[in-house]
Protein backbone atom coordinates (compact mmCIF):
# COMPACT_ATOMS: atom_id res chain seq x y z
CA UNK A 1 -113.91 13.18 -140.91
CA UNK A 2 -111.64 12.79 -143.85
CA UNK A 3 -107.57 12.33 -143.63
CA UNK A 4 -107.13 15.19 -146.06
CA UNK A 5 -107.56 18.93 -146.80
CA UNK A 6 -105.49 21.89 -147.71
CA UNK A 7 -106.24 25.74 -148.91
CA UNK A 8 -106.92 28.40 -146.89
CA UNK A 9 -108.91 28.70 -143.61
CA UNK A 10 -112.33 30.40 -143.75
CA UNK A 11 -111.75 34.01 -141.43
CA UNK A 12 -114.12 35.94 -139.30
CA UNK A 13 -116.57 38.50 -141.38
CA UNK A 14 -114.98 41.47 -139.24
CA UNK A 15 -111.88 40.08 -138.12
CA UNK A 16 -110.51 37.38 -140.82
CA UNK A 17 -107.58 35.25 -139.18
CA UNK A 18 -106.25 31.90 -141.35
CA UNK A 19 -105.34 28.90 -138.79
CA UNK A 20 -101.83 27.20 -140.22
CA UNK A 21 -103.11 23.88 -141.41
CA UNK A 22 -103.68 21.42 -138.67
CA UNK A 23 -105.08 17.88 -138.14
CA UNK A 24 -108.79 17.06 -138.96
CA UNK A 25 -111.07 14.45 -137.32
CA UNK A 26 -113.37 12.47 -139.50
CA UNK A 27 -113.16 9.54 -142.54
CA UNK A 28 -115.20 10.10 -145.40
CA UNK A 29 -116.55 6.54 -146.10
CA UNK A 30 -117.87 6.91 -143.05
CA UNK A 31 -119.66 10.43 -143.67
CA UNK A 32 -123.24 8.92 -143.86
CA UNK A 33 -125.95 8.94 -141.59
CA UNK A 34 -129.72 8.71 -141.53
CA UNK A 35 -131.42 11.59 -142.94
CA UNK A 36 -133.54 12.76 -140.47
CA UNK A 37 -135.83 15.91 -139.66
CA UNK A 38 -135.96 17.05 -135.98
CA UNK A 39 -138.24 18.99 -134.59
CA UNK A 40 -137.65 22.39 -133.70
CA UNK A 41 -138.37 22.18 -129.73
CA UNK A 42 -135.08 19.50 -130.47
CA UNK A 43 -133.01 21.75 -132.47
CA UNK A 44 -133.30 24.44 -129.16
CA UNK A 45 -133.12 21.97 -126.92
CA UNK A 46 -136.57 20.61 -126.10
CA UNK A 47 -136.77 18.00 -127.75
CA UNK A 48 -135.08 14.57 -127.76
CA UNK A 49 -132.24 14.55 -130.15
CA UNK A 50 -131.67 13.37 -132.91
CA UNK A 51 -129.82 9.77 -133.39
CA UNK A 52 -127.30 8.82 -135.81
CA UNK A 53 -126.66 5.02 -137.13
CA UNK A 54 -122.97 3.92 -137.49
CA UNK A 55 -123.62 3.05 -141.02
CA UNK A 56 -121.28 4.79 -143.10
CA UNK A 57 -121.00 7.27 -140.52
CA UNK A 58 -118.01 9.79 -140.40
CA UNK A 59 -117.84 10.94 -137.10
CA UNK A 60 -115.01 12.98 -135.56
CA UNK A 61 -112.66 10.59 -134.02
CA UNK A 62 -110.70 11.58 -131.06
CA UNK A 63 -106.54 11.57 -131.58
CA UNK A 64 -107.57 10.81 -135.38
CA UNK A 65 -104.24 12.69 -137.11
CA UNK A 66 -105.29 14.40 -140.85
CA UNK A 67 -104.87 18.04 -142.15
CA UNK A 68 -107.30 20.40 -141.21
CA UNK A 69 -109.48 21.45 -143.70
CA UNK A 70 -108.56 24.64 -145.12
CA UNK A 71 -110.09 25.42 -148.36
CA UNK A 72 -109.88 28.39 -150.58
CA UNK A 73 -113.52 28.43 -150.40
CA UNK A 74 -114.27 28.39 -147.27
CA UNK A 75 -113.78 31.72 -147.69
CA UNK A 76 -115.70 32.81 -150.84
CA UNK A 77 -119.17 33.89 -151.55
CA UNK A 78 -121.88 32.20 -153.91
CA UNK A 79 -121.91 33.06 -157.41
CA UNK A 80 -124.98 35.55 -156.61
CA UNK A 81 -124.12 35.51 -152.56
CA UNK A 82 -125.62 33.30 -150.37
CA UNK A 83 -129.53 33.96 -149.90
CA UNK A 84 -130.12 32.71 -146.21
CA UNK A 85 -126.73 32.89 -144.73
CA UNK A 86 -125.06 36.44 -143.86
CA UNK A 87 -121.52 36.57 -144.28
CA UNK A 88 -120.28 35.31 -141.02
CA UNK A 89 -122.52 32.43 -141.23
CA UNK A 90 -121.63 31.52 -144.22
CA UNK A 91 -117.45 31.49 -143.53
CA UNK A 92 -118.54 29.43 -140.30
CA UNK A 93 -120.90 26.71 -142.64
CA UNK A 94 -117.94 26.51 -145.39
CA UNK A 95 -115.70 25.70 -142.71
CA UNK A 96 -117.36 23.30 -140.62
CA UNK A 97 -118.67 21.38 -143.44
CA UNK A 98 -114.83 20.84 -144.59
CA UNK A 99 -114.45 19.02 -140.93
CA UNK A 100 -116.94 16.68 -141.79
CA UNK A 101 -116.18 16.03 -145.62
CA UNK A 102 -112.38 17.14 -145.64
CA UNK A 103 -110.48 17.12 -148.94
CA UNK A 104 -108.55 13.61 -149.26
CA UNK A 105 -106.65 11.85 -151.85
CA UNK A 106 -109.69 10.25 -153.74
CA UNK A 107 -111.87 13.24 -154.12
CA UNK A 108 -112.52 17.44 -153.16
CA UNK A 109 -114.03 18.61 -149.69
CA UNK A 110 -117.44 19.50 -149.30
CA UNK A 111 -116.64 23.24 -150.19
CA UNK A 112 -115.07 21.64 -153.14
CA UNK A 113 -118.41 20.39 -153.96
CA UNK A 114 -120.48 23.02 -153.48
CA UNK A 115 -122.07 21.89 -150.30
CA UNK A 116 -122.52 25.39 -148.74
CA UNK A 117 -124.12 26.29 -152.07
CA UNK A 118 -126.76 23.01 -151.34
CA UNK A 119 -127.16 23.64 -147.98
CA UNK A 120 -128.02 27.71 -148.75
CA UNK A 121 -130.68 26.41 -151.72
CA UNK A 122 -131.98 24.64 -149.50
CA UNK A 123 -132.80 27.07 -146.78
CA UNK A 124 -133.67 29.64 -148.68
CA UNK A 125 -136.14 28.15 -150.99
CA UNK A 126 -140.03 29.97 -150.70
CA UNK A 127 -140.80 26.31 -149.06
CA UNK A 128 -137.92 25.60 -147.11
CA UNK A 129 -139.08 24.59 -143.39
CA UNK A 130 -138.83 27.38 -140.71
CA UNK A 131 -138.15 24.27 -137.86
CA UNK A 132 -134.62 23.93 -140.16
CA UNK A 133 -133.99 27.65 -140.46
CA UNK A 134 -134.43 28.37 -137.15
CA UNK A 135 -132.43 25.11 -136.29
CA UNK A 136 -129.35 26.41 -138.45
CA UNK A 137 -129.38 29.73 -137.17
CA UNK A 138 -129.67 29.25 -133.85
CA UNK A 139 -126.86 26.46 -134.00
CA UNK A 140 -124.37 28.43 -135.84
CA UNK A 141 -124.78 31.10 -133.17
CA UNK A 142 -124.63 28.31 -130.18
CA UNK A 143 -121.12 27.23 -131.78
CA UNK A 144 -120.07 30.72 -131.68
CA UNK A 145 -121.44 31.05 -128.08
CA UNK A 146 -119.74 28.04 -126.90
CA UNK A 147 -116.09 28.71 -128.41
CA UNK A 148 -116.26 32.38 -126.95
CA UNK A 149 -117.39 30.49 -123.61
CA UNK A 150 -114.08 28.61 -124.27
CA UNK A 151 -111.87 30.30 -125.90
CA UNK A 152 -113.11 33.69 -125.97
CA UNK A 153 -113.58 33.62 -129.77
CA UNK A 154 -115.85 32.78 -132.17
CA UNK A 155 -115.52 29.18 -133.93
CA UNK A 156 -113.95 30.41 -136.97
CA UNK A 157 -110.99 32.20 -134.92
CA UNK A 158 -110.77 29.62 -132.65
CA UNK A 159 -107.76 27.44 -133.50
CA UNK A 160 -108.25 23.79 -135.28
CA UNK A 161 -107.49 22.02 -131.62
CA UNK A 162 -109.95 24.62 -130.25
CA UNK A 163 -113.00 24.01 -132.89
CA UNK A 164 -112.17 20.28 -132.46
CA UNK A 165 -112.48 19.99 -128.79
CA UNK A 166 -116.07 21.87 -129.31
CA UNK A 167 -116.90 19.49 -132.58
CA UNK A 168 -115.37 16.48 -129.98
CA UNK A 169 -118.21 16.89 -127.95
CA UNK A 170 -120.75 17.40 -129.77
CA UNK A 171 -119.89 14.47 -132.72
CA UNK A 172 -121.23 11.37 -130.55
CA UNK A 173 -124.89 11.85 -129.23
CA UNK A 174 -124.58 8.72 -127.12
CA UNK A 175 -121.56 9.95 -125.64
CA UNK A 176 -122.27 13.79 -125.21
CA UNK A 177 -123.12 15.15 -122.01
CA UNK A 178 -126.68 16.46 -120.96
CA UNK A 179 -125.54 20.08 -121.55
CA UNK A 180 -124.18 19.79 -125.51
CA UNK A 181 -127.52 18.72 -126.47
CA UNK A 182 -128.43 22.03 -128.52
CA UNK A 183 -124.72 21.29 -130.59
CA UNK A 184 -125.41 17.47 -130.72
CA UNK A 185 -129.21 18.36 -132.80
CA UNK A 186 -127.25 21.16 -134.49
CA UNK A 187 -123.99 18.90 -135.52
CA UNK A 188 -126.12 16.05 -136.70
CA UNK A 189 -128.60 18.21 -138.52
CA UNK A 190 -125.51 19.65 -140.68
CA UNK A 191 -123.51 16.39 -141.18
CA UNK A 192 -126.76 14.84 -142.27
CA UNK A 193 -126.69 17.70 -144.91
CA UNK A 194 -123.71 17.38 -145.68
CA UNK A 195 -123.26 14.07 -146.50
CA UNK A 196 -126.57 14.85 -148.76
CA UNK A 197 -124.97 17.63 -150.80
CA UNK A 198 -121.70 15.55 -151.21
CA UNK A 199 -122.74 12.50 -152.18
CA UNK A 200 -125.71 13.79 -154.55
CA UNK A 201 -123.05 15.71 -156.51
CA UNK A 202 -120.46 14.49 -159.28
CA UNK A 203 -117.60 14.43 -157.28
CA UNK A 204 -119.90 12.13 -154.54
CA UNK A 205 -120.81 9.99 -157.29
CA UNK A 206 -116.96 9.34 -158.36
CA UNK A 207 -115.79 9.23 -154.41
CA UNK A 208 -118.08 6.34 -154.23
CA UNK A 209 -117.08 4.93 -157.44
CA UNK A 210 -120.85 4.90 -158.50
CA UNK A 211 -120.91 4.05 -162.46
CA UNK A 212 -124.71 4.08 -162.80
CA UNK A 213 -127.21 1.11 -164.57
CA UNK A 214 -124.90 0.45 -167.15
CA UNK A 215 -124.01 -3.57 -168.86
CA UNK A 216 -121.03 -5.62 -167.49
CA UNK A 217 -120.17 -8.38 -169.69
CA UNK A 218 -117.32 -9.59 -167.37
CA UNK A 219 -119.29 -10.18 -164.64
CA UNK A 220 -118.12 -13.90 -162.76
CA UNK A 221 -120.12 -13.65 -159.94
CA UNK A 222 -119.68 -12.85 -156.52
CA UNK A 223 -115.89 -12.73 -155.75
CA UNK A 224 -114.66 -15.39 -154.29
CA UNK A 225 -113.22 -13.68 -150.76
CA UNK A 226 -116.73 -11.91 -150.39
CA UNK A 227 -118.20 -15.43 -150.55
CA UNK A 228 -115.86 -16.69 -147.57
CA UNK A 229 -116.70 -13.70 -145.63
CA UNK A 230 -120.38 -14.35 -145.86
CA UNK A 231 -119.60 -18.15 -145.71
CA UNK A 232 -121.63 -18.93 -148.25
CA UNK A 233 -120.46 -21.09 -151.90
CA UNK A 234 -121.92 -21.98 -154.90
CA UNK A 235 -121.25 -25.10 -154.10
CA UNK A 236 -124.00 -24.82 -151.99
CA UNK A 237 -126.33 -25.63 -155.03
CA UNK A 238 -124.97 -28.78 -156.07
CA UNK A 239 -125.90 -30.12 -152.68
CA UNK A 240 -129.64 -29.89 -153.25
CA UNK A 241 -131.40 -32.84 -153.59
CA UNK A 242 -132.83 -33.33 -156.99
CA UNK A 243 -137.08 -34.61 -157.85
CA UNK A 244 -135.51 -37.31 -159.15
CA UNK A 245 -133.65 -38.78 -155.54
CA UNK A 246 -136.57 -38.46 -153.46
């Protein structure tokens, strides 16, 4: 997870409670993983779950100390209101995609970027698959079941230690035990969209400092300490052995 966030917490649909701002877990240049669908039997537990690649990955990092996110929106509705999500679904998405995308320094959160907005198109669409809705639904309720299990609240009331000791366990598939495998499918599933949403938008594009197919005139090469990392040189070329020498 990112270093940085601030706003408001997202609050309960029927009891709304705003955590003080806290520490979150994950680094953003690390937010990527491999897209992947899983299967439905997976997403309830049936199935073998999902893996994740380390590549660019921003997974929630034990003892890692940033601000919690906390954003303004995590609160809010859609424009029109979100069309899959009910309301306390859709405080608990805003909110848990700020721990994996947190507002930093560089760029917004995922709220800031519309993710929950994304993730709700996306669901909601006429073709949208039923193995995701299902998936989404049915892990937003097994967070809820597992911090009352806990904590005796629901995820969004839990405090930000609380909903990162659940988010802890369920962040590292190769690490998690047997019995978080429904939250490891569900945690993946949503990071995965997450980092989709994000880094498909503008603010994604300018995090990553992506300028597009455009001319550089002042181009020189490859830099010289990315050449010594490699261990490669141009030099390299003039070491060839000409038609000529043979």
């Amino acid at each position: 997870m990112r270093e940085e966030a601030s706003g408001k917490q997202a609050g309960e649909a029927d009891q709304t409670e705003a955590p003080a701002p806290d520490q979150a877990v994950m680094s953003r240049r690390r937010a990527l993983t491999v897209l992947g669908a899983v299967p439905i039997a997976a997403a309830l537990g049936g199935g073998q779950q999902q893996q994740q690649t380390p590549q660019q990955q921003r997974p929630l990092t034990p003892g890692v100390t940033a601000p919690v996110p906390t954003t303004p929106s995590a609160n809010r509705e859609a424009p029109t209101g979100p069309r899959f999500f009910n309301k306390h679904e859709w405080a608990t998405i805003a909110l848990l995609v700020d721990y994996v995308i947190p507002r930093d320094e560089r760029s917004g959160s995922a709220t800031d970027a519309k993710v929950p907005e994304y993730i709700d198109y996306l669901l909601s669409e006429k073709d949208a698959s039923v193995s995701n809705q299902v998936a989404v639904h049915g892990g937003l309720a097994w967070l809820d079941t597992e911090s009352r299990k806990r904590f005796g609240k629901t995820f969004i009331a839990a405090g930000d230690a609380q909903r990162r000791e659940i988010l802890d366990d369920i962040a590292y598939p190769e690490k998690a035990r047997p019995e978080m495998r429904y939250g490891v499918t569900f945690f993946n599933r949503i990071r995965d969209m997450t980092a989709s949403g994000f880094f498909s938008s503008s603010m994604g594009w300018q995090d990553v400092k992506y300028i597009g197919n455009v001319f550089n005139p002042g181009y020189d090469g490859c830099p010289p300490a990315a050449l010594e990392k490699l261990g490669v040189s141009y030099d390299l070329m003039q070491t060839r052995v000409s038609p000529q020498e043979k």
